[in-house]
PDB file of N, CA and C in Angstrom:
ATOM      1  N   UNK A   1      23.836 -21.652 -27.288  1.00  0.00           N
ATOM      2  CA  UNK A   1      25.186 -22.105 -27.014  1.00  0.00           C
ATOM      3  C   UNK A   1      25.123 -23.222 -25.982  1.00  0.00           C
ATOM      4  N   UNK A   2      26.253 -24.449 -25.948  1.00  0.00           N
ATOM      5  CA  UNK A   2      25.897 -25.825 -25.506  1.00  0.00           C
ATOM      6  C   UNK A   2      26.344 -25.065 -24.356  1.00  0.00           C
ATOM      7  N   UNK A   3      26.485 -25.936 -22.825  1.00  0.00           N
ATOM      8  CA  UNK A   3      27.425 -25.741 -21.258  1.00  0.00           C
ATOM      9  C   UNK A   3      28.617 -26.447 -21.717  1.00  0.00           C
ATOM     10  N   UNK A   4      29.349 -25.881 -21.479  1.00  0.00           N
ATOM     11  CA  UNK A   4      30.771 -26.634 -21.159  1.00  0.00           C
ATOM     12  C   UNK A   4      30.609 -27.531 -20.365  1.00  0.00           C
ATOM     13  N   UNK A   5      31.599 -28.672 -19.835  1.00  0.00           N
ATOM     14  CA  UNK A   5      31.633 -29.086 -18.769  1.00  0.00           C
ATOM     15  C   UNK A   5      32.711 -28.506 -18.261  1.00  0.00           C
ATOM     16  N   UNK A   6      32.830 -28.809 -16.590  1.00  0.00           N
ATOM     17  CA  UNK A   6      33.229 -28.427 -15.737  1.00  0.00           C
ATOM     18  C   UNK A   6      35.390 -28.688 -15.926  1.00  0.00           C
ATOM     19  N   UNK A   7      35.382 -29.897 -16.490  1.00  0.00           N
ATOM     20  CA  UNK A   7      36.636 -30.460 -16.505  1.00  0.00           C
ATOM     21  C   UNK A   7      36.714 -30.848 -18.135  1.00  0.00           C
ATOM     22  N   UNK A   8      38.230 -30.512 -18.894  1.00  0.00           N
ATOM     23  CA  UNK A   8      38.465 -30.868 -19.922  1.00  0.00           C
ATOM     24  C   UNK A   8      39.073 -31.825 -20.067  1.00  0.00           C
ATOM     25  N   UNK A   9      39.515 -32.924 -20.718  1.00  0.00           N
ATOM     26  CA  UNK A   9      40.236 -34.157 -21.064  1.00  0.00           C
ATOM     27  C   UNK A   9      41.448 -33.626 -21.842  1.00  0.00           C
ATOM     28  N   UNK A  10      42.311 -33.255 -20.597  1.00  0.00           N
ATOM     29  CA  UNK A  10      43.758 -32.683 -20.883  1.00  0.00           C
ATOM     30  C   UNK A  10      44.594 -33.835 -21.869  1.00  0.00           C
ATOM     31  N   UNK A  11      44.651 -34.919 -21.816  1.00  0.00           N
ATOM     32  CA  UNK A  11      45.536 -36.053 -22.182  1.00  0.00           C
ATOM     33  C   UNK A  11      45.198 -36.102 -23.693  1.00  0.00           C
ATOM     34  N   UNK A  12      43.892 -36.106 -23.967  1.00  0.00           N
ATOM     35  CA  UNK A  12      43.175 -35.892 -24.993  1.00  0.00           C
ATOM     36  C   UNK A  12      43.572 -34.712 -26.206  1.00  0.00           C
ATOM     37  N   UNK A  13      43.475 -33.204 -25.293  1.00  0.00           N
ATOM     38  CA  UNK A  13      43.483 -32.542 -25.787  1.00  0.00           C
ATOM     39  C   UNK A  13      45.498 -32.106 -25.936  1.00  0.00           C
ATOM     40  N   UNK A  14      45.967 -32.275 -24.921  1.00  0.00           N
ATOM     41  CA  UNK A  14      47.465 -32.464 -25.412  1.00  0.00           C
ATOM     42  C   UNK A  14      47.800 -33.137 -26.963  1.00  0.00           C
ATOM     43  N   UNK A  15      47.742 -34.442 -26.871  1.00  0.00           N
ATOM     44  CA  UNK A  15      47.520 -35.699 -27.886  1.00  0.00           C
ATOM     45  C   UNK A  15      47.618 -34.893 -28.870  1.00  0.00           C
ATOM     46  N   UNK A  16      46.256 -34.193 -29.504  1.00  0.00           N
ATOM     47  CA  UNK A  16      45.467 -33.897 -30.637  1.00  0.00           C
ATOM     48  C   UNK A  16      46.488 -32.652 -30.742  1.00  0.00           C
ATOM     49  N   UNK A  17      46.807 -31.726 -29.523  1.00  0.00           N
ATOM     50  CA  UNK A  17      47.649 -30.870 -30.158  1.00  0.00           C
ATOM     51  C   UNK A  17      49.265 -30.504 -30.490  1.00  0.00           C
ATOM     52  N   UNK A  18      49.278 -31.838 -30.441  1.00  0.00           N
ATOM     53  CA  UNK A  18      50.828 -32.638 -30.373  1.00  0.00           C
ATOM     54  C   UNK A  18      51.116 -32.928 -32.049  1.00  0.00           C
ATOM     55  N   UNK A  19      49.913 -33.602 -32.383  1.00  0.00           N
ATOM     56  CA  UNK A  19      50.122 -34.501 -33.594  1.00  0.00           C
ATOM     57  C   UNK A  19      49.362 -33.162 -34.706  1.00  0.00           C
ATOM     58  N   UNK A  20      48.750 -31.966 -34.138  1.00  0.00           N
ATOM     59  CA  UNK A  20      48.564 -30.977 -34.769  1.00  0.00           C
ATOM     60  C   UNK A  20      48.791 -30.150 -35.724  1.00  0.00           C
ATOM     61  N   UNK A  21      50.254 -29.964 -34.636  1.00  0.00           N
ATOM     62  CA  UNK A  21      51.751 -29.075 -34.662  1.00  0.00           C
ATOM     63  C   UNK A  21      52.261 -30.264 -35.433  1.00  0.00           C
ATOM     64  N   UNK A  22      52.805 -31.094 -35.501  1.00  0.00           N
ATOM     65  CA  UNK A  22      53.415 -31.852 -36.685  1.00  0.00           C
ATOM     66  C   UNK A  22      52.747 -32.136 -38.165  1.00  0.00           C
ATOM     67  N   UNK A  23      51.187 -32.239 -38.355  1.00  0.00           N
ATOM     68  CA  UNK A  23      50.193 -31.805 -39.419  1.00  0.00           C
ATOM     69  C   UNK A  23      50.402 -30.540 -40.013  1.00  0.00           C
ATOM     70  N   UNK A  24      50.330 -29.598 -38.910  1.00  0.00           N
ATOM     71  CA  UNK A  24      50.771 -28.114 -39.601  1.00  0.00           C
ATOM     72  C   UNK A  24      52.175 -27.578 -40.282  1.00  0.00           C
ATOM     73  N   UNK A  25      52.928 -28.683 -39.129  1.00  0.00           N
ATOM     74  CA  UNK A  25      54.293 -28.555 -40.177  1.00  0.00           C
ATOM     75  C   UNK A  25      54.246 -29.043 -41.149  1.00  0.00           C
ATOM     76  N   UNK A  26      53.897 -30.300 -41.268  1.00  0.00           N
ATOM     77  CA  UNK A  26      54.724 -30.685 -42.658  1.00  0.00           C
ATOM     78  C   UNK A  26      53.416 -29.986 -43.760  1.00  0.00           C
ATOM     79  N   UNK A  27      52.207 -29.837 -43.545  1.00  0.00           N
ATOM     80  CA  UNK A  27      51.608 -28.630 -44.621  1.00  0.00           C
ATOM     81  C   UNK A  27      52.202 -27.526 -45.257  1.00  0.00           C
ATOM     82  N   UNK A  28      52.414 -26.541 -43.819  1.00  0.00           N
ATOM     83  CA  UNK A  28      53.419 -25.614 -43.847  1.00  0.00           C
ATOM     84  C   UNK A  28      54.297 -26.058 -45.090  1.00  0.00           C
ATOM     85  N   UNK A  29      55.209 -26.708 -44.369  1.00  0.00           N
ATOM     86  CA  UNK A  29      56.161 -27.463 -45.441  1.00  0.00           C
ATOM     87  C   UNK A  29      56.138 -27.319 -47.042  1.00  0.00           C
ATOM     88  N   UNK A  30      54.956 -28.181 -47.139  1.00  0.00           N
ATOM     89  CA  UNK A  30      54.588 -28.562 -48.716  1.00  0.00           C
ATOM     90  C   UNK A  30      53.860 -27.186 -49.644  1.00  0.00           C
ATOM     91  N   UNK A  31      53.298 -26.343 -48.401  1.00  0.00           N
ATOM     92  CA  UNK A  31      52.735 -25.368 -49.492  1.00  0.00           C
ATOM     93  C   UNK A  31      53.833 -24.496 -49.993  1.00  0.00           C
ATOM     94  N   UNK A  32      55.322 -24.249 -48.946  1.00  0.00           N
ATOM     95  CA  UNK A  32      55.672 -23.335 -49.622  1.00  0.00           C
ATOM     96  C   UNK A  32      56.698 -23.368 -50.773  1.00  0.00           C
ATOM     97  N   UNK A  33      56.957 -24.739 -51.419  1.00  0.00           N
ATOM     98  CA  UNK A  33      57.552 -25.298 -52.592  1.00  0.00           C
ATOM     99  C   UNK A  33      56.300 -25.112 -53.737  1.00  0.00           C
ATOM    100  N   UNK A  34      57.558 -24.425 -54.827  1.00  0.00           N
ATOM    101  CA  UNK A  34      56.839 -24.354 -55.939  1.00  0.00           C
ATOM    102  C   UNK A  34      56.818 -25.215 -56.460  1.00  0.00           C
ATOM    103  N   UNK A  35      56.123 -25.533 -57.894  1.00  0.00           N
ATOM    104  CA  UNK A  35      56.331 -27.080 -58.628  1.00  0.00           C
ATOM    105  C   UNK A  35      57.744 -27.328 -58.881  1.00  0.00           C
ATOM    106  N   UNK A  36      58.471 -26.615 -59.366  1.00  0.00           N
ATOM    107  CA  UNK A  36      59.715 -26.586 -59.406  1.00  0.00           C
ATOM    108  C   UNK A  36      60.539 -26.919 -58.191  1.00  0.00           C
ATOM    109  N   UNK A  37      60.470 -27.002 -57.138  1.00  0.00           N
ATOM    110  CA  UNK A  37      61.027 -27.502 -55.949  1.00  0.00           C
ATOM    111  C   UNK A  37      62.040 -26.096 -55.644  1.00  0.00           C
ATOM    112  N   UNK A  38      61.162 -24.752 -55.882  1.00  0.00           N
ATOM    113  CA  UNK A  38      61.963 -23.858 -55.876  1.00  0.00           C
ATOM    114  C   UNK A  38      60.963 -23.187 -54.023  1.00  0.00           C
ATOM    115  N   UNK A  39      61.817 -22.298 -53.120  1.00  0.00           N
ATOM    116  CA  UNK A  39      60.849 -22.282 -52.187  1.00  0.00           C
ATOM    117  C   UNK A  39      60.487 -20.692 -52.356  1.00  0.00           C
ATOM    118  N   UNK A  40      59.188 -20.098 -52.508  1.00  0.00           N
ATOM    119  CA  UNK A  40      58.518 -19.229 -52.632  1.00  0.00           C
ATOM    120  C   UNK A  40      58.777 -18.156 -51.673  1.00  0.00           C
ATOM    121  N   UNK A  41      58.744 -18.315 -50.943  1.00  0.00           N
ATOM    122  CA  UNK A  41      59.074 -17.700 -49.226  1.00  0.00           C
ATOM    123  C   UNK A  41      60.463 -16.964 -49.039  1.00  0.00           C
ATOM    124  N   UNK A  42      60.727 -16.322 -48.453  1.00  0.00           N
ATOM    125  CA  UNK A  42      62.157 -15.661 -48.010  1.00  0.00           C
ATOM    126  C   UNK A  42      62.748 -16.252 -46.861  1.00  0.00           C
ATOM    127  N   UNK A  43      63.927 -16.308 -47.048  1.00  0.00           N
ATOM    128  CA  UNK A  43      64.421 -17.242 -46.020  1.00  0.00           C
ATOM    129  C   UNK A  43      64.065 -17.107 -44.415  1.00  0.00           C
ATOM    130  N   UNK A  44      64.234 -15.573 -44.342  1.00  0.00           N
ATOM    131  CA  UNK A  44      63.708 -15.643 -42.714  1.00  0.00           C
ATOM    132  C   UNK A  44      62.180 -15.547 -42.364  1.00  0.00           C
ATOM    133  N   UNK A  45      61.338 -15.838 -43.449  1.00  0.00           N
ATOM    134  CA  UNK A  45      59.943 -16.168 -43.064  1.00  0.00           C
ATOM    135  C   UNK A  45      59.817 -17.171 -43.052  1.00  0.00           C
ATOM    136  N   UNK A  46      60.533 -17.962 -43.079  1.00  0.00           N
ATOM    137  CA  UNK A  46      60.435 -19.440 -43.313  1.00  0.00           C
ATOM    138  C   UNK A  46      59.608 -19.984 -41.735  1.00  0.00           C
ATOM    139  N   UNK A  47      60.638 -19.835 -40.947  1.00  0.00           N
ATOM    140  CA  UNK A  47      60.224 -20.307 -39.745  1.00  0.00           C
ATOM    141  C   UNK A  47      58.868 -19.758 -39.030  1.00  0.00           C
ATOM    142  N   UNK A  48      58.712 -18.526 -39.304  1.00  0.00           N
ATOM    143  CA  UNK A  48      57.590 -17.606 -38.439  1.00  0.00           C
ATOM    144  C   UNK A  48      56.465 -18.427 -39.383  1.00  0.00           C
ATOM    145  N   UNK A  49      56.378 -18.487 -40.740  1.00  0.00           N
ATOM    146  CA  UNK A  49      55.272 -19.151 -41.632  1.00  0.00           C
ATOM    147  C   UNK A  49      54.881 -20.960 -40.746  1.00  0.00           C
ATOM    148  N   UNK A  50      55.738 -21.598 -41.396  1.00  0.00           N
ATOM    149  CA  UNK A  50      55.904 -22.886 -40.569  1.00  0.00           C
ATOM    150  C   UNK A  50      54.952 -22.990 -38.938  1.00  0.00           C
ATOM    151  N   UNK A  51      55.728 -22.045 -38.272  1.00  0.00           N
ATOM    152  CA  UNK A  51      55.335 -22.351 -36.895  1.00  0.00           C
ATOM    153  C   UNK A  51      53.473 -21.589 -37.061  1.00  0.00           C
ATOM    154  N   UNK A  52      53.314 -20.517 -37.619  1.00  0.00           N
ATOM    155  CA  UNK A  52      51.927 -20.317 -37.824  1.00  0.00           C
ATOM    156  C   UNK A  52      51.286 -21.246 -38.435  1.00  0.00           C
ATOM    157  N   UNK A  53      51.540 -22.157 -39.145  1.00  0.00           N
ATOM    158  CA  UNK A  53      50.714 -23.295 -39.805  1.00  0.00           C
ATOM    159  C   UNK A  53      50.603 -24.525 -39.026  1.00  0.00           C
ATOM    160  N   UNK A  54      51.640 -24.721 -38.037  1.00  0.00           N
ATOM    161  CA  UNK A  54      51.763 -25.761 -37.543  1.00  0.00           C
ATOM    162  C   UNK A  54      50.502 -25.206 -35.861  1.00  0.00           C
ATOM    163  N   UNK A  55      50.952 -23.887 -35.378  1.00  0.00           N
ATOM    164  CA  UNK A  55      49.912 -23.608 -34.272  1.00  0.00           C
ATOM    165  C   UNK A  55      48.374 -23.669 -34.769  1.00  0.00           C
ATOM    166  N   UNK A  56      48.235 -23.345 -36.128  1.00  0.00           N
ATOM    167  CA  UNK A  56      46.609 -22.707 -36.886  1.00  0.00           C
ATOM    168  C   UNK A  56      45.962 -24.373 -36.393  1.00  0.00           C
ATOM    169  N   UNK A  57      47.011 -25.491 -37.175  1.00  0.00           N
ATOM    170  CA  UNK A  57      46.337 -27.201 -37.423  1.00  0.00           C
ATOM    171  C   UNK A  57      46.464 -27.334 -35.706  1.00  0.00           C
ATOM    172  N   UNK A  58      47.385 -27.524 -35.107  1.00  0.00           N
ATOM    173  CA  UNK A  58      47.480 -27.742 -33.470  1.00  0.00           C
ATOM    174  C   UNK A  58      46.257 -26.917 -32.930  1.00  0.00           C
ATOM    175  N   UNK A  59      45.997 -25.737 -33.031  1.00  0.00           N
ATOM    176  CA  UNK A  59      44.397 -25.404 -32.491  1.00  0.00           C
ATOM    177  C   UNK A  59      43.119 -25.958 -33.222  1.00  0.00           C
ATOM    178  N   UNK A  60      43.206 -26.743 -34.156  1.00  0.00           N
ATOM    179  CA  UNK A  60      42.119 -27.184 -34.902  1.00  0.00           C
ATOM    180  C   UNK A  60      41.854 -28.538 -34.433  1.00  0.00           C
ATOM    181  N   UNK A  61      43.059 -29.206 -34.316  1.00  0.00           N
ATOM    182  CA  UNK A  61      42.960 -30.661 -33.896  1.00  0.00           C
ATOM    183  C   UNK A  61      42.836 -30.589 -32.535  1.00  0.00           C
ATOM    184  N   UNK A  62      43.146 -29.561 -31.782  1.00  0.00           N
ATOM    185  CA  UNK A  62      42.853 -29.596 -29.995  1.00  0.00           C
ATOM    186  C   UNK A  62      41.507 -29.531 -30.192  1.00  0.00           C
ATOM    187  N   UNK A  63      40.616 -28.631 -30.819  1.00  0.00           N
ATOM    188  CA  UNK A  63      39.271 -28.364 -30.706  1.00  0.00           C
ATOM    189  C   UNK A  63      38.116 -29.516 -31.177  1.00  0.00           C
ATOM    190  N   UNK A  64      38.747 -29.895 -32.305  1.00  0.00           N
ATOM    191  CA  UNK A  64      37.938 -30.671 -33.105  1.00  0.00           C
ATOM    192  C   UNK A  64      38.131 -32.285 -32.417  1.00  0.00           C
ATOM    193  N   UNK A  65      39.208 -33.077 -32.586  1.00  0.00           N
ATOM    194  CA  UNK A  65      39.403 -34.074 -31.999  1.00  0.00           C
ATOM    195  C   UNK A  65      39.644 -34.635 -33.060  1.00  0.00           C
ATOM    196  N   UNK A  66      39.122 -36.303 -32.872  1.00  0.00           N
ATOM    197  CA  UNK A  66      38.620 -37.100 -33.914  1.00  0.00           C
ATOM    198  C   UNK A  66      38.139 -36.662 -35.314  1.00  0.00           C
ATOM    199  N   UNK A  67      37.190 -35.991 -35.031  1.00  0.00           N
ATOM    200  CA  UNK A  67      36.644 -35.615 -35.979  1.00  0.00           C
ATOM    201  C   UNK A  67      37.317 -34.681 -37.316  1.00  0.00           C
ATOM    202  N   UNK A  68      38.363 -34.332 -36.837  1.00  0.00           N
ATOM    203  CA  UNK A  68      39.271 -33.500 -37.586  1.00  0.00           C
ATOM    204  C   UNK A  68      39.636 -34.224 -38.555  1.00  0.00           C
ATOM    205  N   UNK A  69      40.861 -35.649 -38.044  1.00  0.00           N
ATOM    206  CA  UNK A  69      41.770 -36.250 -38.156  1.00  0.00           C
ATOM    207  C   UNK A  69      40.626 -37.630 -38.845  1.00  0.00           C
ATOM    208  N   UNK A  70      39.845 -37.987 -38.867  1.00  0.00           N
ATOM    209  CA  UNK A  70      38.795 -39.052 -39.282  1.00  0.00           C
ATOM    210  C   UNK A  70      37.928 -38.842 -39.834  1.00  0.00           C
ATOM    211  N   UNK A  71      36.938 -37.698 -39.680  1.00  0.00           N
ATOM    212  CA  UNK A  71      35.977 -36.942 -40.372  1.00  0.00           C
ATOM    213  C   UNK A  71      34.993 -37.695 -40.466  1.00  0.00           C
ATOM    214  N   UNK A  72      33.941 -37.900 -41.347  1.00  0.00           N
ATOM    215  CA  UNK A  72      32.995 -38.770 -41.012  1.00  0.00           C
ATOM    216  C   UNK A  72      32.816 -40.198 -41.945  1.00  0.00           C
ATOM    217  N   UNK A  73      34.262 -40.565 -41.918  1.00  0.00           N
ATOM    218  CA  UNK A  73      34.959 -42.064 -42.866  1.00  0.00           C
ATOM    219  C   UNK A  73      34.425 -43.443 -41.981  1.00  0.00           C
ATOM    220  N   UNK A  74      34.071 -42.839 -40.512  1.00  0.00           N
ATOM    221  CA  UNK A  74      33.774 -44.420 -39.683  1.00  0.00           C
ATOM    222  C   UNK A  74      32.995 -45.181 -40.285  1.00  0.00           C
ATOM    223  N   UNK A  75      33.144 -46.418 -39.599  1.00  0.00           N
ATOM    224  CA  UNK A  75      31.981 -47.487 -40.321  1.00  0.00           C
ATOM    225  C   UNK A  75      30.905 -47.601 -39.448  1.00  0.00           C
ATOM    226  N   UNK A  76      31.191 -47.817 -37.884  1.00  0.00           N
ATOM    227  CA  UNK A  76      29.670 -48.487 -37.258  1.00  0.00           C
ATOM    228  C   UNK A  76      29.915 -47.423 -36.041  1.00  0.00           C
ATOM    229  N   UNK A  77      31.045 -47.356 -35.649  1.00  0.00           N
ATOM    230  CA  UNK A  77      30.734 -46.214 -34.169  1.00  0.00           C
ATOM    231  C   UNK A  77      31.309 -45.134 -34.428  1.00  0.00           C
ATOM    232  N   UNK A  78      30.876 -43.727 -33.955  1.00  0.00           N
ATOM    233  CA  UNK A  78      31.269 -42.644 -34.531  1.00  0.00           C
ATOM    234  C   UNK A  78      32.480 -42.072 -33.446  1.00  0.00           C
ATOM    235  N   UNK A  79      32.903 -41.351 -33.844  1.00  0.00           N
ATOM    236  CA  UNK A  79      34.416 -40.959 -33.078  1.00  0.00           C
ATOM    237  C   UNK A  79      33.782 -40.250 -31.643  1.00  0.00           C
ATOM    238  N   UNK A  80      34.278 -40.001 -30.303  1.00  0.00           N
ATOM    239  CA  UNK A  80      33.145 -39.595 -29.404  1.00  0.00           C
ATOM    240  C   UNK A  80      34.378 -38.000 -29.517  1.00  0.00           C
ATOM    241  N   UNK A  81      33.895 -36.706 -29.022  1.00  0.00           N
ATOM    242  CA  UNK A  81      34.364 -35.826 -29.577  1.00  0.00           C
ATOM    243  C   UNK A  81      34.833 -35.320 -28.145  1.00  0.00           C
ATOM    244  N   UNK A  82      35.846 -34.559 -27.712  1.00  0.00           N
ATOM    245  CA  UNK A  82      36.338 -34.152 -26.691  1.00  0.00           C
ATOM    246  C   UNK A  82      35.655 -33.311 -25.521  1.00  0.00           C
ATOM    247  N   UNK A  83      35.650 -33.513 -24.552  1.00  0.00           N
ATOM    248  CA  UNK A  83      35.585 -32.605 -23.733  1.00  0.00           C
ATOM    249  C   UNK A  83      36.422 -31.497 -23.101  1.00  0.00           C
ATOM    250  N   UNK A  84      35.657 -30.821 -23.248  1.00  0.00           N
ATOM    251  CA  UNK A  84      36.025 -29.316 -23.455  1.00  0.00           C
ATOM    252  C   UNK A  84      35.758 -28.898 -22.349  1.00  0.00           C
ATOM    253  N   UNK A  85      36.703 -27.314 -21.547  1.00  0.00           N
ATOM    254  CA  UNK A  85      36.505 -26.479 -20.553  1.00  0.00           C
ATOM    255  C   UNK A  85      36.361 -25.356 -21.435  1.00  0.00           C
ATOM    256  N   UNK A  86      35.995 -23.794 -20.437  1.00  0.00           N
ATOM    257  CA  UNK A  86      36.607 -23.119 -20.999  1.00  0.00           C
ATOM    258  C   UNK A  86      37.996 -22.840 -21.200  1.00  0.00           C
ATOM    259  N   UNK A  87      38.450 -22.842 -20.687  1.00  0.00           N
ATOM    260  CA  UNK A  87      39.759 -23.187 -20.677  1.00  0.00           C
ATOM    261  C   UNK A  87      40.661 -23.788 -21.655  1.00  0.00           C
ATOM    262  N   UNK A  88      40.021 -24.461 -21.762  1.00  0.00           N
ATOM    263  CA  UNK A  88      40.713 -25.504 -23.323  1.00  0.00           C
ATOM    264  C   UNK A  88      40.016 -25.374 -24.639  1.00  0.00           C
ATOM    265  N   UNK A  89      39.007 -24.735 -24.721  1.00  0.00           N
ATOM    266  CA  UNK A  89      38.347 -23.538 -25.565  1.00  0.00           C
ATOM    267  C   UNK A  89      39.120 -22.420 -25.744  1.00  0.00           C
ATOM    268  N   UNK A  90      39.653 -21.718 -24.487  1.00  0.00           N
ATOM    269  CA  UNK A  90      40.073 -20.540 -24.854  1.00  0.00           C
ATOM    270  C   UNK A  90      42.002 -20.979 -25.840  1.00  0.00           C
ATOM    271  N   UNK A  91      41.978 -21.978 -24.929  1.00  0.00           N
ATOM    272  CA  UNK A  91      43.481 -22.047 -25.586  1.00  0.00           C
ATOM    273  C   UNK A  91      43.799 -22.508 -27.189  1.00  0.00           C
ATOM    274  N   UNK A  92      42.288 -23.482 -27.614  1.00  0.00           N
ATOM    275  CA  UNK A  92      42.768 -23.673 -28.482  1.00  0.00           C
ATOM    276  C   UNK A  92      42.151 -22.547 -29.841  1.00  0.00           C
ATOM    277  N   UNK A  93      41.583 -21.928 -28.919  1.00  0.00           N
ATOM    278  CA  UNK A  93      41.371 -20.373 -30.238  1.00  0.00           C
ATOM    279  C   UNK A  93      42.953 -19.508 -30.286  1.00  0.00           C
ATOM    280  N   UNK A  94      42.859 -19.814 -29.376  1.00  0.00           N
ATOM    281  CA  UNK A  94      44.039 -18.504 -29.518  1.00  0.00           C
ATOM    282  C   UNK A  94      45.182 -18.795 -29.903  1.00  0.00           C
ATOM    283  N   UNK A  95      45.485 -20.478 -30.259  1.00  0.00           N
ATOM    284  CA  UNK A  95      46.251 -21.441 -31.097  1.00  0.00           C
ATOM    285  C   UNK A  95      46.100 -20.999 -32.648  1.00  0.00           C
ATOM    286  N   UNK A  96      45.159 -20.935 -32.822  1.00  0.00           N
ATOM    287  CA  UNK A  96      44.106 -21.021 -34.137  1.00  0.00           C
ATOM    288  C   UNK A  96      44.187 -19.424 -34.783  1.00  0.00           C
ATOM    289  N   UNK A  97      44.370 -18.279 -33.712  1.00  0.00           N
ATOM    290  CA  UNK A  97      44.283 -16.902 -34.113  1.00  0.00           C
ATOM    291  C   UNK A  97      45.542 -17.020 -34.334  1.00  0.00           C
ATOM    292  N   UNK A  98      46.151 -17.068 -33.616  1.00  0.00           N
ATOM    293  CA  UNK A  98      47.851 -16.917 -33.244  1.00  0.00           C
ATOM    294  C   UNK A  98      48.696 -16.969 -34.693  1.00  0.00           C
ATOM    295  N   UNK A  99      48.138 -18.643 -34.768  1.00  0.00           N
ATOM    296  CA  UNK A  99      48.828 -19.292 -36.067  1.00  0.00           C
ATOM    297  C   UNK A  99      48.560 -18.704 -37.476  1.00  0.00           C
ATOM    298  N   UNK A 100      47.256 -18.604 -37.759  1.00  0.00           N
ATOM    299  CA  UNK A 100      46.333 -17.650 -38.921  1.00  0.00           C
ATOM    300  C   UNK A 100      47.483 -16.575 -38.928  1.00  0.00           C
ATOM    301  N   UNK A 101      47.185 -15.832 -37.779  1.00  0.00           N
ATOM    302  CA  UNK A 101      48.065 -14.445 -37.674  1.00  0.00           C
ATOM    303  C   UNK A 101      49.874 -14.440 -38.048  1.00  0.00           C
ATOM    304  N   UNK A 102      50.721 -15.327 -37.507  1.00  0.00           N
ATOM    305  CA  UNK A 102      51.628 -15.800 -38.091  1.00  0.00           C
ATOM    306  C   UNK A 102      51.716 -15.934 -39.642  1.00  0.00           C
ATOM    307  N   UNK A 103      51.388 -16.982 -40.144  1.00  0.00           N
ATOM    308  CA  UNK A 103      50.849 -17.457 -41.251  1.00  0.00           C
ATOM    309  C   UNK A 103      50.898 -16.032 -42.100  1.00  0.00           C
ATOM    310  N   UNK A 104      49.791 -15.391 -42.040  1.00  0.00           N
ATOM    311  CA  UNK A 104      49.090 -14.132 -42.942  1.00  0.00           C
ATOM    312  C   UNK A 104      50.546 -13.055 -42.680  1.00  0.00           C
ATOM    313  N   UNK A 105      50.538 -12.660 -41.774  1.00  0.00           N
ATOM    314  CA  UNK A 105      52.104 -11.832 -41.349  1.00  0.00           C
ATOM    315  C   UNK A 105      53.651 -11.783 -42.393  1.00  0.00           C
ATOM    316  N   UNK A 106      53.188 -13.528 -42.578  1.00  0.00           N
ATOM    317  CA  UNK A 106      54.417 -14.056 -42.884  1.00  0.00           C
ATOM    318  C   UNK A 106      54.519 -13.618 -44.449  1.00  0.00           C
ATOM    319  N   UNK A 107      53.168 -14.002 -44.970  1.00  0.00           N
ATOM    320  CA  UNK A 107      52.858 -14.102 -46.184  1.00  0.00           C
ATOM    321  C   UNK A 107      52.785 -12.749 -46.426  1.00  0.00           C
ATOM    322  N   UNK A 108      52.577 -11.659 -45.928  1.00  0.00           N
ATOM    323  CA  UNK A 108      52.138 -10.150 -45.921  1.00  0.00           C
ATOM    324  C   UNK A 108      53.461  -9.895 -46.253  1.00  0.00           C
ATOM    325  N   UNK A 109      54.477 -10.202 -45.041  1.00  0.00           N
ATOM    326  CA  UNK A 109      55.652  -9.340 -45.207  1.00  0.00           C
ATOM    327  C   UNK A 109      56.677 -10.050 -46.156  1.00  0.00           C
ATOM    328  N   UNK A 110      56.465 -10.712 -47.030  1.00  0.00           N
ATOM    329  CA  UNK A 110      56.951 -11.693 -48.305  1.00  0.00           C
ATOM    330  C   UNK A 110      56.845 -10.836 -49.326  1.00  0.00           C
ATOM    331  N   UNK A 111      55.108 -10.571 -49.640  1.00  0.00           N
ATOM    332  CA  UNK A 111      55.192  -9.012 -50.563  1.00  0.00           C
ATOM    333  C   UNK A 111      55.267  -7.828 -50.446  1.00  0.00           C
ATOM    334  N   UNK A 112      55.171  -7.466 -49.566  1.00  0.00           N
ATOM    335  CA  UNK A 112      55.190  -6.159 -49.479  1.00  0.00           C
ATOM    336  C   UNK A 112      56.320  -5.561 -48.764  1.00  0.00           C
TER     337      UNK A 112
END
């Protein structure tokens, strides 16, 4: 396992989990229309689903960075990847559980 460093690149990691939460929404969004433009979901899961998809991508893009959002499309310099605390490790798992958990909840209590 790598060392952390000491200090995380808050501005950075805000950023990424800013534009995250708006990735996860509008996903959210699109998965839960059928082809028919009919919406799959029950009305009051709507929101709890949404906001779990939008926290799952917001902890992915805090963690990942660049690399999420660019992947490995560069041409000559490669994306440099965030620095991380624990701290900003721990938060963006528990973004990532949180949202999953939402998400699955949502979808659970839809069928059953």
């Amino acid at each position: 396992m790598q060392d952390t460093p000491e200090k995380a690149d808050w501005i950075s990691f805000v950023l990424h989990f800013v534009f995250g939460l708006f990735v996860g929404c509008v996903v959210g969004f699109f998965t839960i229309f059928r082809r028919r433009q009919e919406i799959w979901l029950q009305e009051e899961l709507i929101l709890p689903y949404l906001s779990g998809t939008s926290l799952f991508c917001a902890g992915l893009g805090a963690k990942l960075g660049d690399r999420l959002w660019i992947g490995r499309n560069f041409r000559i310099i490669p994306p440099d990847s965030l620095k991380h605390s624990r701290s900003s490790i721990f938060v963006s798992m528990v973004s990532v559980v949180c949202g999953a958990g939402l998400a699955v909840v949502s979808i659970f209590l839809h069928f059953f």
